[in-house]
PDB file of N, CA and C in Angstrom:
ATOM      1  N   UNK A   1      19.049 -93.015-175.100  1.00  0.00           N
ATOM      2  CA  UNK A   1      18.908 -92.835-176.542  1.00  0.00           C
ATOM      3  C   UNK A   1      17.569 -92.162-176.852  1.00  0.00           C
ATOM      4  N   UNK A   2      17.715 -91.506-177.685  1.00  0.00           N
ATOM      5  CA  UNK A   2      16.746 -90.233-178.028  1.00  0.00           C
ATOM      6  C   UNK A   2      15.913 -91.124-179.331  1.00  0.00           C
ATOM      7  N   UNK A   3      14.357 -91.192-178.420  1.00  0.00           N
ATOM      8  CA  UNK A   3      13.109 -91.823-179.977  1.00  0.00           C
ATOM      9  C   UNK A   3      13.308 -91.336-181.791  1.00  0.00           C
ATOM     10  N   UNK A   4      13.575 -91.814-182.554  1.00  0.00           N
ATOM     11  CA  UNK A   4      13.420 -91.459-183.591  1.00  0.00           C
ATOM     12  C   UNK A   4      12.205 -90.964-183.961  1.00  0.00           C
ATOM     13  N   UNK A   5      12.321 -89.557-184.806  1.00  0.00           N
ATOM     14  CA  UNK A   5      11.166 -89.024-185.133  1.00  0.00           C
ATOM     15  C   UNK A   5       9.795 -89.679-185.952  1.00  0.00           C
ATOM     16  N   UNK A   6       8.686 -89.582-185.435  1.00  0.00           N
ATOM     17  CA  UNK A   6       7.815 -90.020-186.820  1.00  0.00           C
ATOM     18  C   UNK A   6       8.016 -89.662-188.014  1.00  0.00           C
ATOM     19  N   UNK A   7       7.601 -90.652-189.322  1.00  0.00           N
ATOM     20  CA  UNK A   7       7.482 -90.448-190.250  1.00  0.00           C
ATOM     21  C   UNK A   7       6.438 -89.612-190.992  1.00  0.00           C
ATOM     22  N   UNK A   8       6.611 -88.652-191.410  1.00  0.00           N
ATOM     23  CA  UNK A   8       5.920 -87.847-192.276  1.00  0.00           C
ATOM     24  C   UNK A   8       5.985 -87.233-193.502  1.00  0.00           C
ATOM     25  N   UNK A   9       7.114 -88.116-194.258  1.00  0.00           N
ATOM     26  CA  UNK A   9       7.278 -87.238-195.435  1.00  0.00           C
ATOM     27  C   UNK A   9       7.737 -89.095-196.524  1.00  0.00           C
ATOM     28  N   UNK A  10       7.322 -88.949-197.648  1.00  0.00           N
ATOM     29  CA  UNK A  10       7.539 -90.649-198.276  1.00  0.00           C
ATOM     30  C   UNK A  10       6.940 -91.412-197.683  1.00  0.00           C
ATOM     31  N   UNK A  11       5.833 -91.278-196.911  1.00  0.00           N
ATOM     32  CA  UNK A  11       5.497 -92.853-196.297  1.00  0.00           C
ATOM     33  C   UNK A  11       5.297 -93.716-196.871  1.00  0.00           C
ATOM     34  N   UNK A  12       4.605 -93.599-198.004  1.00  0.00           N
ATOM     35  CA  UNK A  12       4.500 -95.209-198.651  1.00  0.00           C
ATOM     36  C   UNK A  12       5.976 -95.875-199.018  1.00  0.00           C
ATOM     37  N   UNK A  13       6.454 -95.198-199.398  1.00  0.00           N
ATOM     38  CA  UNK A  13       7.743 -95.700-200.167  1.00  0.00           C
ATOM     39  C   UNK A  13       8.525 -96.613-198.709  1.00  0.00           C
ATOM     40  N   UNK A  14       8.286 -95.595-197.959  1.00  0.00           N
ATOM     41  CA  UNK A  14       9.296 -96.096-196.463  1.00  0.00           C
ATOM     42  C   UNK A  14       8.478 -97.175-195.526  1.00  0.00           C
ATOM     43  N   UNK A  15       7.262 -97.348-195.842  1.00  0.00           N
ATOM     44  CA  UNK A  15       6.395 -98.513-195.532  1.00  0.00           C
ATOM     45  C   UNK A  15       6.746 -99.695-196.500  1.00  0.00           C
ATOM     46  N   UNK A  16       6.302 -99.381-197.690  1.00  0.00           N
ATOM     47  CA  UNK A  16       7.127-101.014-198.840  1.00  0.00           C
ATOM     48  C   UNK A  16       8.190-101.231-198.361  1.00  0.00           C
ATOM     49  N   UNK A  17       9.643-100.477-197.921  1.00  0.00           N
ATOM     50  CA  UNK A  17      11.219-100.908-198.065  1.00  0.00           C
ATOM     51  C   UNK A  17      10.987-101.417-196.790  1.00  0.00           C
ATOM     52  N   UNK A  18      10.332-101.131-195.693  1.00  0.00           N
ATOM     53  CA  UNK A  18      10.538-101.281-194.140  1.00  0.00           C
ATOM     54  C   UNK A  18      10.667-103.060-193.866  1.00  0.00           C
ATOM     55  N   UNK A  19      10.171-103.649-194.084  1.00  0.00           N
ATOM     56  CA  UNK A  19      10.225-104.954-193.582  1.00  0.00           C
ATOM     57  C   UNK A  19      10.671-105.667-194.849  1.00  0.00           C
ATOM     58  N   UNK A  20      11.818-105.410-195.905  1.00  0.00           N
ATOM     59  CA  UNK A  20      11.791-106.363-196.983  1.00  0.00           C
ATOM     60  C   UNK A  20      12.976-107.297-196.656  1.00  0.00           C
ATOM     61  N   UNK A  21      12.562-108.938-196.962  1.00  0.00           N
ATOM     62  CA  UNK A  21      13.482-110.016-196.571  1.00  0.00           C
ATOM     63  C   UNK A  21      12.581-110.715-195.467  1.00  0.00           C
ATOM     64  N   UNK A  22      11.796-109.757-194.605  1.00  0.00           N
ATOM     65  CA  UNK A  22      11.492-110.480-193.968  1.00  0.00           C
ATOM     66  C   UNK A  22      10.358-112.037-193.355  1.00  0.00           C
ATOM     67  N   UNK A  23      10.055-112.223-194.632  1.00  0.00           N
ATOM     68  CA  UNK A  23       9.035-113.243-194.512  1.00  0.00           C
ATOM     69  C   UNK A  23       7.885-112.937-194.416  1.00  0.00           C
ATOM     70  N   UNK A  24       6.837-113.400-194.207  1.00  0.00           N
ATOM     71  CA  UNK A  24       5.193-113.082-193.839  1.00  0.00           C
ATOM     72  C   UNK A  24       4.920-114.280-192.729  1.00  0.00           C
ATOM     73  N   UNK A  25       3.596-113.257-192.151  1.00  0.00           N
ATOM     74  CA  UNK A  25       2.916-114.032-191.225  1.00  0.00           C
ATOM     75  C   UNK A  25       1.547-114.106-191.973  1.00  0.00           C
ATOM     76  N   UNK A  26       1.193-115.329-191.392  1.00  0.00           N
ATOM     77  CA  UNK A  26      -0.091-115.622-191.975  1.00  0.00           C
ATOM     78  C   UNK A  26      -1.200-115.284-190.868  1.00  0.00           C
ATOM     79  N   UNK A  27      -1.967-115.138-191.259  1.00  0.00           N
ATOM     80  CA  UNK A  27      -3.527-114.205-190.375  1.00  0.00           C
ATOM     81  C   UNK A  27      -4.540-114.542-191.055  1.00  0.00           C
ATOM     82  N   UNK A  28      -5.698-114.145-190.244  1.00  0.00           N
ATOM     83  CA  UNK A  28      -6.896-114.642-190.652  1.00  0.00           C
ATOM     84  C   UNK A  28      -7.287-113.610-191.966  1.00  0.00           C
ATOM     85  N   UNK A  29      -6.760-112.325-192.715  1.00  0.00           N
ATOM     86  CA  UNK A  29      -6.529-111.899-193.228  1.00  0.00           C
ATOM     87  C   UNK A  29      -5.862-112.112-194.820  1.00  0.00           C
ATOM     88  N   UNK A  30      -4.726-113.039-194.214  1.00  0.00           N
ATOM     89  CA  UNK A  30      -4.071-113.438-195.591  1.00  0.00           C
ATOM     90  C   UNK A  30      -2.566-113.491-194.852  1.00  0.00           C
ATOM     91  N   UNK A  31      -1.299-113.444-195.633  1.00  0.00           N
ATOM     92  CA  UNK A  31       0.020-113.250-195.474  1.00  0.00           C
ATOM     93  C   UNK A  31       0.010-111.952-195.269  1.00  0.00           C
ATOM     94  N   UNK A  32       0.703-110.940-193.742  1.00  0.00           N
ATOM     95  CA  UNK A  32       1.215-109.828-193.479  1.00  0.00           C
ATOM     96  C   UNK A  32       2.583-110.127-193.186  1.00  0.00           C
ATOM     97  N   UNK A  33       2.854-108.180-193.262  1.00  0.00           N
ATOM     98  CA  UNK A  33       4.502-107.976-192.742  1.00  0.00           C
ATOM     99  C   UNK A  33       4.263-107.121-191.712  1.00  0.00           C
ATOM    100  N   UNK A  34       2.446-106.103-191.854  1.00  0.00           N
ATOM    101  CA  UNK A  34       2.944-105.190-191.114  1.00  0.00           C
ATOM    102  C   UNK A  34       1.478-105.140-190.036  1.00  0.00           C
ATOM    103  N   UNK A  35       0.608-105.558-190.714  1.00  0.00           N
ATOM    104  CA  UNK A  35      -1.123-104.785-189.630  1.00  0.00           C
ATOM    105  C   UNK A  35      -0.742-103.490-189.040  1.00  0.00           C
ATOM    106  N   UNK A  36      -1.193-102.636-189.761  1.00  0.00           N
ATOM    107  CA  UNK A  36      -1.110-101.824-189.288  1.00  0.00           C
ATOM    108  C   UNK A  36      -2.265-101.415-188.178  1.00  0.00           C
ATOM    109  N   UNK A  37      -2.039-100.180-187.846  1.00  0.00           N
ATOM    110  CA  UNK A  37      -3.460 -99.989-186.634  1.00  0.00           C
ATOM    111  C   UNK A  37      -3.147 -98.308-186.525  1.00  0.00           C
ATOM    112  N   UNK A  38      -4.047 -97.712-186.298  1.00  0.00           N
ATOM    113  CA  UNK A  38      -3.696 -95.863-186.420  1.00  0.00           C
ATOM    114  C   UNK A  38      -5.088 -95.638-184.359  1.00  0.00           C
ATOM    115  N   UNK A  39      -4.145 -94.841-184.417  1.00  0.00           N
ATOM    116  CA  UNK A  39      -4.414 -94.077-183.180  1.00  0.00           C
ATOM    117  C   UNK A  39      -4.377 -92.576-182.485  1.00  0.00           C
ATOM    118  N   UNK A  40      -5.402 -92.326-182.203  1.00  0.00           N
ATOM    119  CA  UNK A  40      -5.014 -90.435-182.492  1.00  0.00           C
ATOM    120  C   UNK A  40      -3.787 -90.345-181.044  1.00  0.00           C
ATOM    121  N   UNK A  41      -3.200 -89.348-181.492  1.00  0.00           N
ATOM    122  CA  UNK A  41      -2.228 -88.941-180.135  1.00  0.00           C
ATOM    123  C   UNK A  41      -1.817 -87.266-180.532  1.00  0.00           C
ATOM    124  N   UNK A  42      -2.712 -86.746-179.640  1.00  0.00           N
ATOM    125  CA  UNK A  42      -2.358 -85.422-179.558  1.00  0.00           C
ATOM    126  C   UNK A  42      -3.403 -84.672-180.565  1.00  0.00           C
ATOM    127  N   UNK A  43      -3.276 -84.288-181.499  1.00  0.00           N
ATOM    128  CA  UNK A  43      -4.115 -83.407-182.438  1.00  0.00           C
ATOM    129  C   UNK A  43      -3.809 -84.242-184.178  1.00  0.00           C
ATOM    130  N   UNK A  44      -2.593 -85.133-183.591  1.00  0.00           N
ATOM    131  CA  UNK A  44      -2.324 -85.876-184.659  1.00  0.00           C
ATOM    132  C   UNK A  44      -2.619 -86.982-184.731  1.00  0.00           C
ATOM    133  N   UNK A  45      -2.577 -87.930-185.985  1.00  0.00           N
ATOM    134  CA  UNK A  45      -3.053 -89.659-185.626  1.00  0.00           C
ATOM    135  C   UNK A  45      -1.908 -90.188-186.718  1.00  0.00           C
ATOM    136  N   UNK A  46      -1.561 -91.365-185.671  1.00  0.00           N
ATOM    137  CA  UNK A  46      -0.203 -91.996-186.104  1.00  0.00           C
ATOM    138  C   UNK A  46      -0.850 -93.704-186.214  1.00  0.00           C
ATOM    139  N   UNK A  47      -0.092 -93.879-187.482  1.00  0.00           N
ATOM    140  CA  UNK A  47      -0.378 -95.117-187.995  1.00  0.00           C
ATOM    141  C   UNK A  47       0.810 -96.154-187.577  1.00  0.00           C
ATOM    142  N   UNK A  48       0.923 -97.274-187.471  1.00  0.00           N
ATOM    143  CA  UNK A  48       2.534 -97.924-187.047  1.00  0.00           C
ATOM    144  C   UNK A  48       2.120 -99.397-187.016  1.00  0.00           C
ATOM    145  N   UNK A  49       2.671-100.567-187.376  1.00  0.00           N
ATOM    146  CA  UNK A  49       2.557-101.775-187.190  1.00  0.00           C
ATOM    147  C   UNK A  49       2.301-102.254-186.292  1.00  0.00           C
ATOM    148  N   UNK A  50       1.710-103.483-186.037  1.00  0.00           N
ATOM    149  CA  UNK A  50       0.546-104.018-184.780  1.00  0.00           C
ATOM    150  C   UNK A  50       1.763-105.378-184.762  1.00  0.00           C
ATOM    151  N   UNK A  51       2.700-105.819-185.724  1.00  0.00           N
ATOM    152  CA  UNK A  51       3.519-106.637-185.494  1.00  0.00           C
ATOM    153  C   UNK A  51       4.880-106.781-185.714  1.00  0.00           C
ATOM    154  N   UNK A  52       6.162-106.882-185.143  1.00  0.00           N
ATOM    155  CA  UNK A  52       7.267-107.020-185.811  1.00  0.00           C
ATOM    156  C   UNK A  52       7.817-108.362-185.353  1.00  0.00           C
ATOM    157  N   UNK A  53       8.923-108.322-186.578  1.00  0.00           N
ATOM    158  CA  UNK A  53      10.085-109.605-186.804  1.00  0.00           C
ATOM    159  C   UNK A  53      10.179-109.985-185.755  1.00  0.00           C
ATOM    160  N   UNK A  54      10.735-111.399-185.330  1.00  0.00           N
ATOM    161  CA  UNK A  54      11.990-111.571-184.527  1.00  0.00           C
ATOM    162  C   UNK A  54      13.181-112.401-185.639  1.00  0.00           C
ATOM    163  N   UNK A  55      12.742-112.906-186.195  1.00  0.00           N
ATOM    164  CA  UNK A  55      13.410-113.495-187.265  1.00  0.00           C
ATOM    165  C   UNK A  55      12.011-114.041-188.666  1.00  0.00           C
ATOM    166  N   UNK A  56      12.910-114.076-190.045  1.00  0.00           N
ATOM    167  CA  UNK A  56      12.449-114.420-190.646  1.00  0.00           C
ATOM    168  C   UNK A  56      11.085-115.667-190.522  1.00  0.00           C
ATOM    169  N   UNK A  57      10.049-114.612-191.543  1.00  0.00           N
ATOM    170  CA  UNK A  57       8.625-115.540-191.321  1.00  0.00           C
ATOM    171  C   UNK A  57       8.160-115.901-189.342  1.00  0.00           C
ATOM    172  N   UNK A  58       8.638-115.081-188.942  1.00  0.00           N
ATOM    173  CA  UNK A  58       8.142-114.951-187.114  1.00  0.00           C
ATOM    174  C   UNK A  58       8.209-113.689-186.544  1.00  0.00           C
ATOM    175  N   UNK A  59       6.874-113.429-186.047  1.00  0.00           N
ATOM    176  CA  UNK A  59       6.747-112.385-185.696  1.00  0.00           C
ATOM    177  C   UNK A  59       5.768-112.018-184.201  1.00  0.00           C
ATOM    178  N   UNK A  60       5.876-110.938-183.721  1.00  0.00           N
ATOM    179  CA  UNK A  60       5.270-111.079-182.226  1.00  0.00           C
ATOM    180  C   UNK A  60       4.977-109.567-182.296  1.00  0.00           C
ATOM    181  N   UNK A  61       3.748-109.173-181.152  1.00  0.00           N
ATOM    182  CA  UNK A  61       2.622-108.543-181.119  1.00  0.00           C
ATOM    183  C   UNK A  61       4.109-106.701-180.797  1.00  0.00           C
ATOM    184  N   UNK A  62       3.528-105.684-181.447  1.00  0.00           N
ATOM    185  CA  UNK A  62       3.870-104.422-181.355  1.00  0.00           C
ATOM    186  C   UNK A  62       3.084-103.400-180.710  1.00  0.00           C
ATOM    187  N   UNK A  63       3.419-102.821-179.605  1.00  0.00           N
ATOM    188  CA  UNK A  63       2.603-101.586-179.164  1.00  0.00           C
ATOM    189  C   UNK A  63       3.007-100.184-180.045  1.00  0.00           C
ATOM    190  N   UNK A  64       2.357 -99.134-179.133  1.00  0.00           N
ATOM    191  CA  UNK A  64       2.990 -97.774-179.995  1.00  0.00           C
ATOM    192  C   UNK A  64       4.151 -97.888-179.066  1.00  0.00           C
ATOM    193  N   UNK A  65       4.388 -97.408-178.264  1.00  0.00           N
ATOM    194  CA  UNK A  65       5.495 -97.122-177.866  1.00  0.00           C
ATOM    195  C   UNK A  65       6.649 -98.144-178.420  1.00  0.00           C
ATOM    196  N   UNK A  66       6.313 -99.086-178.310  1.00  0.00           N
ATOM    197  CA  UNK A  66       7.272-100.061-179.167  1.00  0.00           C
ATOM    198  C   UNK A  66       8.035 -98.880-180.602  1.00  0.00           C
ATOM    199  N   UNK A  67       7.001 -99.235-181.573  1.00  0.00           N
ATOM    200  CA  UNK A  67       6.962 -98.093-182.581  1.00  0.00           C
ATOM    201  C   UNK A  67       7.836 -97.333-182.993  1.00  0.00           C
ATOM    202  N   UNK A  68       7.292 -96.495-181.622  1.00  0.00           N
ATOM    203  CA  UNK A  68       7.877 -95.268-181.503  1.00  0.00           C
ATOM    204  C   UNK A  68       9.450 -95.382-181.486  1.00  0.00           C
ATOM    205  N   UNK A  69      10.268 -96.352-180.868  1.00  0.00           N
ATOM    206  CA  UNK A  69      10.979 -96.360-180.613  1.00  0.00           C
ATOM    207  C   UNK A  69      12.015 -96.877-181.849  1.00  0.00           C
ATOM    208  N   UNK A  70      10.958 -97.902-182.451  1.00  0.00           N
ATOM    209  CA  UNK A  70      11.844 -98.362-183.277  1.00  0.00           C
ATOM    210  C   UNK A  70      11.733 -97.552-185.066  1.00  0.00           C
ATOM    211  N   UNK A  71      10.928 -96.616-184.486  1.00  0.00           N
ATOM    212  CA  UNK A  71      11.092 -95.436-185.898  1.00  0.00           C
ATOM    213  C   UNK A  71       9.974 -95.550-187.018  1.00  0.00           C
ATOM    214  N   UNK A  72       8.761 -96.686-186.585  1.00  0.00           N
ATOM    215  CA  UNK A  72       8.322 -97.386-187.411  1.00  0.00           C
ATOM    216  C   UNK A  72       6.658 -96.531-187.316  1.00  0.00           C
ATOM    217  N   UNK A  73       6.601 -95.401-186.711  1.00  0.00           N
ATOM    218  CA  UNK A  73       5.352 -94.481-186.664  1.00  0.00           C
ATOM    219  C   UNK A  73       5.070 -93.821-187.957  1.00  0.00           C
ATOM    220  N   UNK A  74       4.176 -93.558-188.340  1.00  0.00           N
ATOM    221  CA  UNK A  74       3.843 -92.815-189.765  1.00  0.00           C
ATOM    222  C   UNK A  74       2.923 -91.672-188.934  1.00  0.00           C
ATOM    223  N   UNK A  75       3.156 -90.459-188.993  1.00  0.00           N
ATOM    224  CA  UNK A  75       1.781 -89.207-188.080  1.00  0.00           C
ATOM    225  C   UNK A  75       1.533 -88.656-190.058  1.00  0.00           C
ATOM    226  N   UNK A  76       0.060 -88.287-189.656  1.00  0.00           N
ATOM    227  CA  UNK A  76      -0.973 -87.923-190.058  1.00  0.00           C
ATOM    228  C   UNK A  76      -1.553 -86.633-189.649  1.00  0.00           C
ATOM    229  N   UNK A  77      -1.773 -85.585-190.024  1.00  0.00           N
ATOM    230  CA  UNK A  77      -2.657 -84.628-189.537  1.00  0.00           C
ATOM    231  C   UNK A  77      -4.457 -84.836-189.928  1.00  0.00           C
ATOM    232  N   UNK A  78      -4.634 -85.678-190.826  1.00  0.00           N
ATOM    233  CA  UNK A  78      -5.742 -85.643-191.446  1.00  0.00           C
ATOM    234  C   UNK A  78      -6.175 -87.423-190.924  1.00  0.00           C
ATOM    235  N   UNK A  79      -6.963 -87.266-189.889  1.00  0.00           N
ATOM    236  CA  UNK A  79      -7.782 -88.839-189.516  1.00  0.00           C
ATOM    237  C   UNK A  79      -7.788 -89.804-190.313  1.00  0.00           C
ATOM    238  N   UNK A  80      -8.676 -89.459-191.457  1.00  0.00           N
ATOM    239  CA  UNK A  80      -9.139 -90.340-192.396  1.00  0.00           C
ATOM    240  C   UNK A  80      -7.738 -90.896-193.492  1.00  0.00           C
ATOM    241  N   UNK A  81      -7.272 -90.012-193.472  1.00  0.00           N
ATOM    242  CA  UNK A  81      -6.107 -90.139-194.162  1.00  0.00           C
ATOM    243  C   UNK A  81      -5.222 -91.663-193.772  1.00  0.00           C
ATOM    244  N   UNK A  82      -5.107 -91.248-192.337  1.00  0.00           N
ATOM    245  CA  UNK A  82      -4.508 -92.175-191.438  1.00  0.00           C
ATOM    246  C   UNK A  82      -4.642 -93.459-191.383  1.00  0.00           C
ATOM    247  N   UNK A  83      -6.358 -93.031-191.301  1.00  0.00           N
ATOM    248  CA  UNK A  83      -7.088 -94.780-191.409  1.00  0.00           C
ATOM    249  C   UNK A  83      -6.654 -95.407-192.499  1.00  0.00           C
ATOM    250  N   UNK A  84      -7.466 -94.467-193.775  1.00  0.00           N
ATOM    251  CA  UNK A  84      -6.470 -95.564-194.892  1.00  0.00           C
ATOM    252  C   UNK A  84      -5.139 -95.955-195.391  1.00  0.00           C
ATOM    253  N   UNK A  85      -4.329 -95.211-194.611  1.00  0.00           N
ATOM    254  CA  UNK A  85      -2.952 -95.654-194.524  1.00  0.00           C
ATOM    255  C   UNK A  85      -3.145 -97.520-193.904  1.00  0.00           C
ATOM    256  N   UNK A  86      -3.425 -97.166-192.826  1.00  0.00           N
ATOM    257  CA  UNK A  86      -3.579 -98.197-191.614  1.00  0.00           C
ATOM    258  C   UNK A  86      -4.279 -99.768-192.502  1.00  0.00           C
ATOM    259  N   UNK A  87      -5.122 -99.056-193.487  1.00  0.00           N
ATOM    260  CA  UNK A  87      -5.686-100.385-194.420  1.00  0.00           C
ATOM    261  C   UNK A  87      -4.983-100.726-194.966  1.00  0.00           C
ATOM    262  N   UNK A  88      -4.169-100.144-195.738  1.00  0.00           N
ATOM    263  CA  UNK A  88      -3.241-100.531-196.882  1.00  0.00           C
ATOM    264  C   UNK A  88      -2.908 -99.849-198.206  1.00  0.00           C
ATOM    265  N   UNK A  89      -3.036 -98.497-198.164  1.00  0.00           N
ATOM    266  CA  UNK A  89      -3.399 -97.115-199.409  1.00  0.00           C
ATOM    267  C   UNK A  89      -1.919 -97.510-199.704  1.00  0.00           C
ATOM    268  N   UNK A  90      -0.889 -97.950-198.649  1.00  0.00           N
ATOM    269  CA  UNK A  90       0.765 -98.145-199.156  1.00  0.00           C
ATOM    270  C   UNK A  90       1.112 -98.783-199.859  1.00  0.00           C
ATOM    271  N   UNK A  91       0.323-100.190-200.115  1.00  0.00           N
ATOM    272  CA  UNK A  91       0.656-100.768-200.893  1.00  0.00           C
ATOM    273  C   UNK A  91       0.204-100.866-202.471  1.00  0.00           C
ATOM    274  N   UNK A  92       0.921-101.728-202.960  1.00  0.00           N
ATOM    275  CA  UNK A  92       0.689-101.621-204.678  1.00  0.00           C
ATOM    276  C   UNK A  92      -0.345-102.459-205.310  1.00  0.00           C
ATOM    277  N   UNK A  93      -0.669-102.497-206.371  1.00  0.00           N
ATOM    278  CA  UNK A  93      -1.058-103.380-207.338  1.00  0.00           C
ATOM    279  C   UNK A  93      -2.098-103.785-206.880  1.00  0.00           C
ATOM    280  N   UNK A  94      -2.617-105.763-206.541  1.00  0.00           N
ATOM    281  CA  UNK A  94      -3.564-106.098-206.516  1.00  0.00           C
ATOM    282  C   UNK A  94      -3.874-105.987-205.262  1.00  0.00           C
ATOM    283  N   UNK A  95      -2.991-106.191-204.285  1.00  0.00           N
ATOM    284  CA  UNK A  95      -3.200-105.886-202.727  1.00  0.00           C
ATOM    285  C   UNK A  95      -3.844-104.510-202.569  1.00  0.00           C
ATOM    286  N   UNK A  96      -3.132-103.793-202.974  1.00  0.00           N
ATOM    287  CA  UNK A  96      -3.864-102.153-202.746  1.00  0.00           C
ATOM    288  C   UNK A  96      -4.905-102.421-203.150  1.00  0.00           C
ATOM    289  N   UNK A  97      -5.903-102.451-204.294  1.00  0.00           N
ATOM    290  CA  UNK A  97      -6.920-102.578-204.776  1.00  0.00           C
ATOM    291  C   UNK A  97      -8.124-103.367-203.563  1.00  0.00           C
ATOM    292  N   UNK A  98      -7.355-104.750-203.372  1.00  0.00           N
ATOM    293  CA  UNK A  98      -8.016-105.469-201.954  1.00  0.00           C
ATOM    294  C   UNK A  98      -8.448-104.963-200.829  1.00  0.00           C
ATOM    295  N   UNK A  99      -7.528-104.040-200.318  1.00  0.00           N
ATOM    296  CA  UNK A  99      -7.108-103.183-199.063  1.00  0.00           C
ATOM    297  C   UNK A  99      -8.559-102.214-198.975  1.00  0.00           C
ATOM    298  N   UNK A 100      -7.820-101.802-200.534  1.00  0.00           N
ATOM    299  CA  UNK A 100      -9.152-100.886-200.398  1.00  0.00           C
ATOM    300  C   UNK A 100     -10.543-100.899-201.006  1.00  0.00           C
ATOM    301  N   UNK A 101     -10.567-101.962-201.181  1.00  0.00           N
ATOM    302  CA  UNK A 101     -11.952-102.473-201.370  1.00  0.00           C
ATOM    303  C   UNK A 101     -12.572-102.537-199.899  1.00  0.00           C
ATOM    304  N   UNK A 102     -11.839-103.249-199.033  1.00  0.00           N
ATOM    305  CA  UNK A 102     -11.924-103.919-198.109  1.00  0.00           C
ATOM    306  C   UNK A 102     -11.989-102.448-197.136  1.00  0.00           C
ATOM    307  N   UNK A 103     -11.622-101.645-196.933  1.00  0.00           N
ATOM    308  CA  UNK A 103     -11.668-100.091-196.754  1.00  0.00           C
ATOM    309  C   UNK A 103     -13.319 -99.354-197.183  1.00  0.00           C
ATOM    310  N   UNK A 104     -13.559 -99.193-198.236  1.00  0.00           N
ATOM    311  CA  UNK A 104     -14.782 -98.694-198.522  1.00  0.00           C
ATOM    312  C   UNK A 104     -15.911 -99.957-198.348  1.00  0.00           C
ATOM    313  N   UNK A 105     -15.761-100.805-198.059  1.00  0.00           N
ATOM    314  CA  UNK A 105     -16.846-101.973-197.833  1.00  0.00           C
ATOM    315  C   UNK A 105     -17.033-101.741-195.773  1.00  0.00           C
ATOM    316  N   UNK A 106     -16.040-101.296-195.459  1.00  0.00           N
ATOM    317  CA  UNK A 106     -16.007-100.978-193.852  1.00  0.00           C
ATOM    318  C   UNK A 106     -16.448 -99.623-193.905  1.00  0.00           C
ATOM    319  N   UNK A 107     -16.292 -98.833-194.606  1.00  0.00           N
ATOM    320  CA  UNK A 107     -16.998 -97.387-194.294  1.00  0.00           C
ATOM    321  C   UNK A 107     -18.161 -97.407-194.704  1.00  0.00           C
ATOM    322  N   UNK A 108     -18.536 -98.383-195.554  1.00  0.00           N
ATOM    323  CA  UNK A 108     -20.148 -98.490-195.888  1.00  0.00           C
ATOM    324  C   UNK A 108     -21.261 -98.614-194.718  1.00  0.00           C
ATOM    325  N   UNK A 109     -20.237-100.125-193.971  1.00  0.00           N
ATOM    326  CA  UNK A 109     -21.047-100.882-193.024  1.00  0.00           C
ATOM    327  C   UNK A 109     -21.357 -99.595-191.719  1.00  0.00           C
ATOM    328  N   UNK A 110     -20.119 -98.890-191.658  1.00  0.00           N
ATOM    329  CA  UNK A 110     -19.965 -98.307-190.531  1.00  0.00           C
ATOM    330  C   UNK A 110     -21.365 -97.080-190.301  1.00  0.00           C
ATOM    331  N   UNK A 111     -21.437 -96.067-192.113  1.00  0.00           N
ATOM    332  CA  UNK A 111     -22.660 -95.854-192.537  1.00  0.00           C
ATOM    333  C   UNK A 111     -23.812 -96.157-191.705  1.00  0.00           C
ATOM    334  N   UNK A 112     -24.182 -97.200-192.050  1.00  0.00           N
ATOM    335  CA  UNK A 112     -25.667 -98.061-192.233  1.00  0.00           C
ATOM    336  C   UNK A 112     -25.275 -98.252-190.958  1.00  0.00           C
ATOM    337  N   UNK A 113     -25.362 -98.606-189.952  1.00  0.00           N
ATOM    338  CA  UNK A 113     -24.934 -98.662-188.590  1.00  0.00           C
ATOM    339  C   UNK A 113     -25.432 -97.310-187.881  1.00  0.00           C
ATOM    340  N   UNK A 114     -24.575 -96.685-188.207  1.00  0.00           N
ATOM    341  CA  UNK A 114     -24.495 -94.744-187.754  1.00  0.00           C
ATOM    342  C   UNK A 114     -26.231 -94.799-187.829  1.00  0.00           C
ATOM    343  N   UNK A 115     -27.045 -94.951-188.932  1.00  0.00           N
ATOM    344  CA  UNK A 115     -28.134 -94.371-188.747  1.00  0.00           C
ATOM    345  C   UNK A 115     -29.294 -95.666-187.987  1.00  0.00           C
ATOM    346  N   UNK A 116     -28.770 -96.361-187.594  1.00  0.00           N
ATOM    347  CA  UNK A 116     -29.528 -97.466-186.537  1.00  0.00           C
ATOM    348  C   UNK A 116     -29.969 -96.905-185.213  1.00  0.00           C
TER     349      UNK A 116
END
């Protein structure tokens, strides 16, 4: 069976519908469906979940290739882009806002670091 292609066109939309029904895991984070994690591969960088289902509210650890397979890759041409996918730019409302708070409070630190 032939990998399903990455996603590159709707991602947010196809990130919200992707795991719905399925419960949350709880993390030191808060309640997830997805952790994401982004990784360059090739000239491109692909974003994809760090966890999936096995059944409702249970879930177990995801590689890329996993991913890959199960259709669940988002590619990126633009790095940064990627990253904040990988935070949470997909999601809505107060979470998004969190995400990305939580996003520019890590590029700050990362900053102030760089010039140490």
């Amino acid at each position: 069976m032939k990998n399903p292609k990455p996603i590159t066109t709707f991602r947010k939309q196809k990130a919200r519908s992707m795991r719905k029904g399925m419960g949350e895991m709880q993390t030191e984070y808060g309640p997830a469906t997805h952790l994401m994690a982004h990784q360059s591969v090739g000239k491109k960088t692909a974003v994809y979940p760090t966890i999936t289902p096995t059944s409702p509210n249970n879930y177990k650890p995801q590689s890329l290739d996993e991913a890959y397979k199960k259709g669940e890759v988002f590619e990126f041409r633009n790095e940064r882009k990627a990253e904040k996918f990988a935070m949470g730019s997909w999601k809505k409302g107060p979470a998004k806002r969190e995400a990305m708070r939580e996003y520019r409070q890590m590029r700050k630190e990362q900053r102030q670091n760089k010039g140490k």
